[in-house]
PDB file of N, CA and C in Angstrom:
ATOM      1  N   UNK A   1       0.841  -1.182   0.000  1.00  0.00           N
ATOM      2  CA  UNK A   1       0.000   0.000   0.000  1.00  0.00           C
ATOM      3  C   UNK A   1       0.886   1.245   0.000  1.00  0.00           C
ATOM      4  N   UNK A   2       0.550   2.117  -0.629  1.00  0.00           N
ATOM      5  CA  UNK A   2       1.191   3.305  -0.796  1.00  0.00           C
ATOM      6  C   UNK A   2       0.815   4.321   0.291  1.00  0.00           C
ATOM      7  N   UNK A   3       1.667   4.955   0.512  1.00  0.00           N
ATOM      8  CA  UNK A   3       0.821   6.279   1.552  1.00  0.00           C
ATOM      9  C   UNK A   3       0.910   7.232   0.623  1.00  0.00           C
ATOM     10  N   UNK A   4      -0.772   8.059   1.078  1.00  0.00           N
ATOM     11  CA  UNK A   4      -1.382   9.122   0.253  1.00  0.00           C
ATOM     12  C   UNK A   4      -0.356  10.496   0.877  1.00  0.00           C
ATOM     13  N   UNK A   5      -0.332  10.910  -0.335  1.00  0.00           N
ATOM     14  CA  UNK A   5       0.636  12.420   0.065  1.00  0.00           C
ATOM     15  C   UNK A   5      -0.012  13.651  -0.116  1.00  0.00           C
ATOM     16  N   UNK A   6       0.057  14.779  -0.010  1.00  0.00           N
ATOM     17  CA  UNK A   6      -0.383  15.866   0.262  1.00  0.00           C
ATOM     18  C   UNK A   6      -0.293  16.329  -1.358  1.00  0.00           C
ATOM     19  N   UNK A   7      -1.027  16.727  -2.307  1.00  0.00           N
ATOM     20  CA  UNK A   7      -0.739  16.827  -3.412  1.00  0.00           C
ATOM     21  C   UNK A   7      -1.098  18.732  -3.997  1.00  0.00           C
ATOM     22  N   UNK A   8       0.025  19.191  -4.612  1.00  0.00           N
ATOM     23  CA  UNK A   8      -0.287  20.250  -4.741  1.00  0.00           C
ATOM     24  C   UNK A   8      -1.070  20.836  -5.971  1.00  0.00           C
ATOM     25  N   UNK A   9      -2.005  21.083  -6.550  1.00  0.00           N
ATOM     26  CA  UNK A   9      -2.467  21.141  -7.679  1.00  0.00           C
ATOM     27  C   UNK A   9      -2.066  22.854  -7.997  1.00  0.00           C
ATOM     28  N   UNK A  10      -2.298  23.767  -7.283  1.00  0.00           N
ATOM     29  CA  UNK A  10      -1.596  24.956  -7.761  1.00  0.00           C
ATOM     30  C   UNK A  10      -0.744  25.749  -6.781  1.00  0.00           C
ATOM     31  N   UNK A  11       0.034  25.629  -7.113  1.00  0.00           N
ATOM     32  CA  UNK A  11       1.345  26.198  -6.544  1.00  0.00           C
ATOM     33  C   UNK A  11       0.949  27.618  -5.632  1.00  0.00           C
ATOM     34  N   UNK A  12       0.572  28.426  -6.879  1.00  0.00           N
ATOM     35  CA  UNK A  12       0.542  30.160  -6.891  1.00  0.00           C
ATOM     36  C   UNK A  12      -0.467  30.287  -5.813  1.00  0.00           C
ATOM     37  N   UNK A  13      -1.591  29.638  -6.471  1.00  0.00           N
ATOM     38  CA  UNK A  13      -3.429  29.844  -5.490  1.00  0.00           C
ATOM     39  C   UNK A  13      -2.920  29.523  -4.163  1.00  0.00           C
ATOM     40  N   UNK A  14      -1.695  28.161  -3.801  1.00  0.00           N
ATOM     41  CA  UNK A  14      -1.684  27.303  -2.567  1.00  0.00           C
ATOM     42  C   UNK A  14      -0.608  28.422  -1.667  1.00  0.00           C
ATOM     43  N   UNK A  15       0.051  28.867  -1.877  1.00  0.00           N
ATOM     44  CA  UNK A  15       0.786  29.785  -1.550  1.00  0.00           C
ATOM     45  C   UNK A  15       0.022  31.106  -0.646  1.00  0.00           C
ATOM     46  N   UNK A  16      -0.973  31.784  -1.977  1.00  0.00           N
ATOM     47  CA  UNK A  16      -1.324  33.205  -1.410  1.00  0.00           C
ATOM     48  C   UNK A  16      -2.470  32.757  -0.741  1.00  0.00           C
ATOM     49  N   UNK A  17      -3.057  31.649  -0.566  1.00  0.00           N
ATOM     50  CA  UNK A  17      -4.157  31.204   0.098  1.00  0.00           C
ATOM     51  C   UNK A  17      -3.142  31.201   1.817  1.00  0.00           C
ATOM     52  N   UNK A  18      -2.115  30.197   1.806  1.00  0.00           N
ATOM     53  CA  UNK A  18      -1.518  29.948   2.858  1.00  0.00           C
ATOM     54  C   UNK A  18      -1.093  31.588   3.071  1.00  0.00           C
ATOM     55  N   UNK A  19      -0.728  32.655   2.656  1.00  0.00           N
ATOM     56  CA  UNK A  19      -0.280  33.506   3.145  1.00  0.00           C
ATOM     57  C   UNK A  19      -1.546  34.519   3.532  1.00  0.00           C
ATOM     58  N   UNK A  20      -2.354  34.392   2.934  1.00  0.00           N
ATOM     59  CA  UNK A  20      -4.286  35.151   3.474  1.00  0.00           C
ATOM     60  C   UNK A  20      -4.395  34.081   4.909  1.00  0.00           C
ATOM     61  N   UNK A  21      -3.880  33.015   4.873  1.00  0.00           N
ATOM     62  CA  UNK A  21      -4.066  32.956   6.405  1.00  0.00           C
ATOM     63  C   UNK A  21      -3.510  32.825   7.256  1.00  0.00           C
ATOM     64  N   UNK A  22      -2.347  33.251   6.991  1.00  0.00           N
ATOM     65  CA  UNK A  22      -1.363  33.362   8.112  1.00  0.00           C
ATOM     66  C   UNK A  22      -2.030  35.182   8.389  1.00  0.00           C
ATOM     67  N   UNK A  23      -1.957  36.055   7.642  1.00  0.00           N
ATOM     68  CA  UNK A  23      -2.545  37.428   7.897  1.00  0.00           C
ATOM     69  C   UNK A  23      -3.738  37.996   8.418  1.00  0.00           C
ATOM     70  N   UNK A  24      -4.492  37.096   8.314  1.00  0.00           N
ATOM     71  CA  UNK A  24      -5.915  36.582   9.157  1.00  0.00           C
ATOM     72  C   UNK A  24      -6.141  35.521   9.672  1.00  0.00           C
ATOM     73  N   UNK A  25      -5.838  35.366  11.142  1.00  0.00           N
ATOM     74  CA  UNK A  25      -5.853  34.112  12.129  1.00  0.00           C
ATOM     75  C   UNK A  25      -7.303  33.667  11.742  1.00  0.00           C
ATOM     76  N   UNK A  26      -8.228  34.557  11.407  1.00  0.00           N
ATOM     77  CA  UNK A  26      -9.544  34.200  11.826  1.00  0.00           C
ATOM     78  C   UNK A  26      -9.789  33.141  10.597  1.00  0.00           C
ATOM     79  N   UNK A  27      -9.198  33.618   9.271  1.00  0.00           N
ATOM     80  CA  UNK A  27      -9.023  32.874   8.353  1.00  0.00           C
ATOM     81  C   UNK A  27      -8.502  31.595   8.123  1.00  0.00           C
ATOM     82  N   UNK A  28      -7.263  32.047   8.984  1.00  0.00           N
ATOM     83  CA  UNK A  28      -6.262  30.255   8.763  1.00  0.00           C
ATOM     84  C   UNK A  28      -7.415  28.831   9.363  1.00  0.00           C
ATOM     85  N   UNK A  29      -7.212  27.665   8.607  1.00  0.00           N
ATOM     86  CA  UNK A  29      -8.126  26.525   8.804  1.00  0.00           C
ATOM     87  C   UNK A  29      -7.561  26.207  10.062  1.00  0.00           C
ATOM     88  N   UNK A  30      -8.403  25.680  11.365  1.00  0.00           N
ATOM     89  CA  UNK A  30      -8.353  25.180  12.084  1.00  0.00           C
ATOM     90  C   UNK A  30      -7.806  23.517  12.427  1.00  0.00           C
ATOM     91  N   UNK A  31      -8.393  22.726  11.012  1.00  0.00           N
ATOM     92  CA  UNK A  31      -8.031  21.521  11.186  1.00  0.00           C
ATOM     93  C   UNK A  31      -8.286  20.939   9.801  1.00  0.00           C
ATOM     94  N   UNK A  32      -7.500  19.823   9.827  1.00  0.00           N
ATOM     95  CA  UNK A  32      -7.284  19.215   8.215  1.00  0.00           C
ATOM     96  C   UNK A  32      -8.850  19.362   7.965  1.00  0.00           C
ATOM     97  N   UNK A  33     -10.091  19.420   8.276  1.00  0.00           N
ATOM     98  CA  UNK A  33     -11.085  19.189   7.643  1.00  0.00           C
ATOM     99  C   UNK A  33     -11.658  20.706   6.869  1.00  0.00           C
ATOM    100  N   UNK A  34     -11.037  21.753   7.797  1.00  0.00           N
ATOM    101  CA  UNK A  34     -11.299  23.547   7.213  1.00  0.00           C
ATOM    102  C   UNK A  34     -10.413  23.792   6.393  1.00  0.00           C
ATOM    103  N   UNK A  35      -8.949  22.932   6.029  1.00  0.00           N
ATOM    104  CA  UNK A  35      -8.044  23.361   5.301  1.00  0.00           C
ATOM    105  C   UNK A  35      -8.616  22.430   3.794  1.00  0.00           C
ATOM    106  N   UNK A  36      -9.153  21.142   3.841  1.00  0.00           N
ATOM    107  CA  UNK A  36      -9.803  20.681   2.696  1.00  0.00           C
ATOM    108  C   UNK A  36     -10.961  22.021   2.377  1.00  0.00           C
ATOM    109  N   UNK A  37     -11.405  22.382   2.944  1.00  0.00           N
ATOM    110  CA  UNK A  37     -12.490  22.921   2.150  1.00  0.00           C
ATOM    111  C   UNK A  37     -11.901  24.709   1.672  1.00  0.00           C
ATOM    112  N   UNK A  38     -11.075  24.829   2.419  1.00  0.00           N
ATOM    113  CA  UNK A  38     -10.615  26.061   1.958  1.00  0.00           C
ATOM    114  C   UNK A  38      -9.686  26.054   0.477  1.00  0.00           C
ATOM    115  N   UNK A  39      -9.106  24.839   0.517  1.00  0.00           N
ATOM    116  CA  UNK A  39      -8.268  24.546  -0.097  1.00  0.00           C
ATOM    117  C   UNK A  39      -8.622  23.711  -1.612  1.00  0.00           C
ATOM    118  N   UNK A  40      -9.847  23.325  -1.206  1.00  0.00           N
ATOM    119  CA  UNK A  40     -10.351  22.007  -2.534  1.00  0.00           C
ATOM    120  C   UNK A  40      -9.806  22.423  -3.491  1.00  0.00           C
ATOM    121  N   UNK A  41      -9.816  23.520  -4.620  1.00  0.00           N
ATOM    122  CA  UNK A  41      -9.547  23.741  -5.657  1.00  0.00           C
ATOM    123  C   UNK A  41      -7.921  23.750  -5.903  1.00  0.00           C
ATOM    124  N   UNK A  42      -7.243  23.792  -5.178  1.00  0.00           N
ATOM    125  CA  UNK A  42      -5.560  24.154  -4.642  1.00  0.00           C
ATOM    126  C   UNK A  42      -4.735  22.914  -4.567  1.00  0.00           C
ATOM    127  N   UNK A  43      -5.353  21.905  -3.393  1.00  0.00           N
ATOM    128  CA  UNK A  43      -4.385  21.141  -3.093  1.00  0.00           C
ATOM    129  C   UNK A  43      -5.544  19.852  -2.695  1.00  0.00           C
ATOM    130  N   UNK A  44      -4.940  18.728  -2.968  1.00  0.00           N
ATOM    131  CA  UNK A  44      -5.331  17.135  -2.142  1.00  0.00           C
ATOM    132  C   UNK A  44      -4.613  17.173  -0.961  1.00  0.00           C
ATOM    133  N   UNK A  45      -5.530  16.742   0.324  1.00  0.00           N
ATOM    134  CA  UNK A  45      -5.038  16.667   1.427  1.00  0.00           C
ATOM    135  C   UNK A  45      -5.729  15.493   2.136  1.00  0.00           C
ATOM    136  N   UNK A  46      -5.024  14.199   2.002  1.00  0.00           N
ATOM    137  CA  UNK A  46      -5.637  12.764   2.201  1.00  0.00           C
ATOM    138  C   UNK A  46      -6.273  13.298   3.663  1.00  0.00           C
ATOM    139  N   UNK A  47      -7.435  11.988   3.687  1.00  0.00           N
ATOM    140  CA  UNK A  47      -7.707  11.913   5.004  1.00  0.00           C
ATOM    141  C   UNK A  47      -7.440  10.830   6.176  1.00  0.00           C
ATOM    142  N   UNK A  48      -6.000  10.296   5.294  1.00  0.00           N
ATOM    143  CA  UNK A  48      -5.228  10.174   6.805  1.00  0.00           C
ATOM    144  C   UNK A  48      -4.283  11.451   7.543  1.00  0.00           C
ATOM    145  N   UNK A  49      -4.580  12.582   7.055  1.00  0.00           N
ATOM    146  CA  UNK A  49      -4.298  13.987   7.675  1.00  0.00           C
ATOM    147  C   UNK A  49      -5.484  13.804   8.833  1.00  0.00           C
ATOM    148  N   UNK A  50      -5.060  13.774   9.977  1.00  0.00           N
ATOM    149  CA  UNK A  50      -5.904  14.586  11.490  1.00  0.00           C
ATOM    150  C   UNK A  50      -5.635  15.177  11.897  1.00  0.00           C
ATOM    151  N   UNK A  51      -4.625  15.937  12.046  1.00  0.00           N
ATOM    152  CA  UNK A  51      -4.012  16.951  12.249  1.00  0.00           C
ATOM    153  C   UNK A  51      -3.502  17.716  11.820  1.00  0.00           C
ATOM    154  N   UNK A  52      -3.306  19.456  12.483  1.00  0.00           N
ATOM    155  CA  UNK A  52      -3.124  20.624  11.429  1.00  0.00           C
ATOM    156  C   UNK A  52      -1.823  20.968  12.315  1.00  0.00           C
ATOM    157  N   UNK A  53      -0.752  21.488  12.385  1.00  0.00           N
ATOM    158  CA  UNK A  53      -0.106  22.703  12.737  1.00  0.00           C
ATOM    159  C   UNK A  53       0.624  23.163  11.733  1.00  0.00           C
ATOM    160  N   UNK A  54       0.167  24.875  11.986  1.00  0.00           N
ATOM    161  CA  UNK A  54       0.737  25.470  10.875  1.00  0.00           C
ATOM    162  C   UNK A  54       1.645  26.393  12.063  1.00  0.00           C
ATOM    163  N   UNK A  55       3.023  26.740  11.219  1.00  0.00           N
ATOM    164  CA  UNK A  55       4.259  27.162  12.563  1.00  0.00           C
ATOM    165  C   UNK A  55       4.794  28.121  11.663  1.00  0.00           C
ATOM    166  N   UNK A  56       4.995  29.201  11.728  1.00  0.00           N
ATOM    167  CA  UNK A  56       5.271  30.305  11.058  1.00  0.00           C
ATOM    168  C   UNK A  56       7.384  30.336  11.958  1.00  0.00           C
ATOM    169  N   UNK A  57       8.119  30.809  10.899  1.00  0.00           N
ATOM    170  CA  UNK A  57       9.334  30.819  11.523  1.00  0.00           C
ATOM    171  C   UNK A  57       9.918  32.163  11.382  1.00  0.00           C
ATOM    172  N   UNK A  58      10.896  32.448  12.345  1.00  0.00           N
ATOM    173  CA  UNK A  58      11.040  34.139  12.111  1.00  0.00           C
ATOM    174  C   UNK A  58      12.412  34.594  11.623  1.00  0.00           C
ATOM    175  N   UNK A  59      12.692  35.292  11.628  1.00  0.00           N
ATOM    176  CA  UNK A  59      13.921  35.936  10.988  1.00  0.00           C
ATOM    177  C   UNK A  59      14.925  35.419  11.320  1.00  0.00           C
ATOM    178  N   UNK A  60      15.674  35.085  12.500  1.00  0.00           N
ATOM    179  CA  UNK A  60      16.444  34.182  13.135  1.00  0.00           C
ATOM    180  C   UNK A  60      16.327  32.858  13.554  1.00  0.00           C
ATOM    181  N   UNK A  61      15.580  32.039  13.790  1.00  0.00           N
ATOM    182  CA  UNK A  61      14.849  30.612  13.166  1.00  0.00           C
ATOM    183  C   UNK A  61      14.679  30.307  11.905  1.00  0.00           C
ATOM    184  N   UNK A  62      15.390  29.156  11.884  1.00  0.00           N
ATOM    185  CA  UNK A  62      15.276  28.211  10.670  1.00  0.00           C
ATOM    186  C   UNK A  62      14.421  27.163  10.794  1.00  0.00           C
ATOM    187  N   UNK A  63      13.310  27.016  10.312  1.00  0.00           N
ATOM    188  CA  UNK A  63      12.551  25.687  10.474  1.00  0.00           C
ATOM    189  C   UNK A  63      12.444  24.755   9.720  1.00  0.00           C
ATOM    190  N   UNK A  64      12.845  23.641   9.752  1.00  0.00           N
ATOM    191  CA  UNK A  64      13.099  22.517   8.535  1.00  0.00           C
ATOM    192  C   UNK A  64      12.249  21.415   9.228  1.00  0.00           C
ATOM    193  N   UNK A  65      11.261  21.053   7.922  1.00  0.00           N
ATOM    194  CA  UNK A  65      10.358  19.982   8.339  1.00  0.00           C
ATOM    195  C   UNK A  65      10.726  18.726   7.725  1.00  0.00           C
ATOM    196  N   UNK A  66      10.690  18.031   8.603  1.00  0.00           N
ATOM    197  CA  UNK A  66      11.031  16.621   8.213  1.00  0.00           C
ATOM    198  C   UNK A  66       9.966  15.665   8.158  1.00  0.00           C
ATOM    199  N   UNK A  67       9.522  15.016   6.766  1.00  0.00           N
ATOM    200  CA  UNK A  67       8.615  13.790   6.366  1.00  0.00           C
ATOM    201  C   UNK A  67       9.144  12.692   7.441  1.00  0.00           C
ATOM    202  N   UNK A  68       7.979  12.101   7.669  1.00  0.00           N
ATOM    203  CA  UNK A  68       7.602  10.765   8.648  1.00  0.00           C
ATOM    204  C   UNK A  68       8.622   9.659   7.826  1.00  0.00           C
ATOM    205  N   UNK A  69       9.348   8.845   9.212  1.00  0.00           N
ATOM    206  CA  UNK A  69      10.469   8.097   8.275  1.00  0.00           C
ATOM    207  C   UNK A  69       9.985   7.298   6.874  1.00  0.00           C
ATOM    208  N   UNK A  70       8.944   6.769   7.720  1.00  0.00           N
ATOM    209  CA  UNK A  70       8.243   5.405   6.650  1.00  0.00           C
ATOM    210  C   UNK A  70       7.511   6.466   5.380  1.00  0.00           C
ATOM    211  N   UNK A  71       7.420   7.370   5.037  1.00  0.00           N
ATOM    212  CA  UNK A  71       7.355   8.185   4.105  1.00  0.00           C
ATOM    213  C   UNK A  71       8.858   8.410   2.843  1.00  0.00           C
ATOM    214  N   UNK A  72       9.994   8.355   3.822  1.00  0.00           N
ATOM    215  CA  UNK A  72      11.216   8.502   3.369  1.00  0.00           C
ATOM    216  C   UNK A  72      11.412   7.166   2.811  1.00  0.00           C
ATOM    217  N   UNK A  73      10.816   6.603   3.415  1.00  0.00           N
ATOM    218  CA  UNK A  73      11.547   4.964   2.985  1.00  0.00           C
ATOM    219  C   UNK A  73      10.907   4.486   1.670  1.00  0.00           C
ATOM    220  N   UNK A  74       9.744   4.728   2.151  1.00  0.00           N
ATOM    221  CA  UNK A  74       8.681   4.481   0.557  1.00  0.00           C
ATOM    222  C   UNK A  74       9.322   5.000  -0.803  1.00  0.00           C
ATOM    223  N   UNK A  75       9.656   6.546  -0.468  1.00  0.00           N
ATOM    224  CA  UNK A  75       9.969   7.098  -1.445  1.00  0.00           C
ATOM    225  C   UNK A  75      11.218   6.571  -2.279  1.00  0.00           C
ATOM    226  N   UNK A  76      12.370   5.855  -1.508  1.00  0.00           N
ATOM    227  CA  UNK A  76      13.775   5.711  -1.545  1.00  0.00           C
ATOM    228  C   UNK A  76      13.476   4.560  -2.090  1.00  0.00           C
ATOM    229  N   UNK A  77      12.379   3.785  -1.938  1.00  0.00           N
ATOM    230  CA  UNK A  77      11.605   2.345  -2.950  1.00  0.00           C
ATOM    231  C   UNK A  77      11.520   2.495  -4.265  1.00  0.00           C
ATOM    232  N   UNK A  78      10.225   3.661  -4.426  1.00  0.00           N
ATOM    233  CA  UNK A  78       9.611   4.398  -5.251  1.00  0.00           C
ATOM    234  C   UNK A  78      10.187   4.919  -6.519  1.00  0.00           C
ATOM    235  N   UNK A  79      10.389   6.169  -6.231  1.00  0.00           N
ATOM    236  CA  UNK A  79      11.665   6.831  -7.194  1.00  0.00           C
ATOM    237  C   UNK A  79      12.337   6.219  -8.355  1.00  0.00           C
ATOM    238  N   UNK A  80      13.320   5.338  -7.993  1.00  0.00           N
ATOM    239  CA  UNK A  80      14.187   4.687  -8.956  1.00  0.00           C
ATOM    240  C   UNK A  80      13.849   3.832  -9.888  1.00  0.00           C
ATOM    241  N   UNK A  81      12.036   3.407  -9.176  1.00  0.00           N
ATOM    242  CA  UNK A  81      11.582   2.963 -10.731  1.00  0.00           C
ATOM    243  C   UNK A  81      10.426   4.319 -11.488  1.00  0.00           C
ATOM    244  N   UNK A  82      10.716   5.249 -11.346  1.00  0.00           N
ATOM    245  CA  UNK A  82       9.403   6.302 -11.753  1.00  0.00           C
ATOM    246  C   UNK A  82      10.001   6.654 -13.237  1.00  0.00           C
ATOM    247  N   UNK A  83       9.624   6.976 -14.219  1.00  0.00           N
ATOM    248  CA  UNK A  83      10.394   8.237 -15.015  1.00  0.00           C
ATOM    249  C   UNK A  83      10.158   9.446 -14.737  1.00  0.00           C
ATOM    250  N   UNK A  84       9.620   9.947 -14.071  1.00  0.00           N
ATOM    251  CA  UNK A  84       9.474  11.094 -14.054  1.00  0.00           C
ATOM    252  C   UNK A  84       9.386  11.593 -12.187  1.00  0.00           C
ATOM    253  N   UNK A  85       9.686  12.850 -11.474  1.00  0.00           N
ATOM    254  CA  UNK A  85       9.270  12.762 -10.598  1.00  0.00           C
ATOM    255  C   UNK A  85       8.395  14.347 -10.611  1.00  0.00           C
ATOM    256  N   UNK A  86       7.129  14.022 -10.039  1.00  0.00           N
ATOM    257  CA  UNK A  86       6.586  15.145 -10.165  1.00  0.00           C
ATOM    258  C   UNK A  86       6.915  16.838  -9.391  1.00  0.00           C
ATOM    259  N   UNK A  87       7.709  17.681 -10.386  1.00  0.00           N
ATOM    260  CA  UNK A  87       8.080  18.971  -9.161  1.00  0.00           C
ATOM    261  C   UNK A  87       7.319  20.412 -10.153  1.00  0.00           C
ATOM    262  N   UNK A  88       7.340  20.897  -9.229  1.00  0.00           N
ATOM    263  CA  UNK A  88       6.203  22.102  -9.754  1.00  0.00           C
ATOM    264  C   UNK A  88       6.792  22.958 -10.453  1.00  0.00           C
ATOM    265  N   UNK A  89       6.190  23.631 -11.830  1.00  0.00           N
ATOM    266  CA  UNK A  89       6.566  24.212 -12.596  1.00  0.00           C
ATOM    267  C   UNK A  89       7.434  25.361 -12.959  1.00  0.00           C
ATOM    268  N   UNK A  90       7.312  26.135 -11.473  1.00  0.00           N
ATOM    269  CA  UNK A  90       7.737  27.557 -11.199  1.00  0.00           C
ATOM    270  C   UNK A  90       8.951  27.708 -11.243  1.00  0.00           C
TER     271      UNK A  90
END
């Protein structure tokens, strides 16, 4: 079985959407189920997502997120037979 990944369908929309809610708390989705609906047209967000944190980092913080191992491992499976790997256009 594969694990479902977070899929981005538009880059630009997924971006200034995420940045309209970081600028309005009242805006930002509360939980994977407000970020699907804010988001439908933007991005796939499986629903083995239950959880949201969104962590804003500041001028002197570096924040580097790291994928779930068994995510890494899949991929390191994956990959080497793909032709192609999907990265966004920009």
């Amino acid at each position: 079985m594969t694990i479902s990944r977070v899929t981005i369908l538009d880059y630009v929309g997924f971006g200034k959407r995420s940045l309209n809610g970081r600028n309005s708390l009242a805006a930002a989705p509360k939980n994977p189920k407000e970020m699907r609906a804010q988001c439908k047209d933007l991005a796939f967000i499986p629903e083995r997502i239950t959880d949201l944190e969104m962590v804003e980092s500041t001028l002197d913080k570096l924040v580097i997120k790291l994928p779930p191992k068994e995510m890494i491992e899949e991929s390191e499976r994956i990959i080497p037979g793909l032709a192609s790997y999907p990265l966004p256009t920009y």
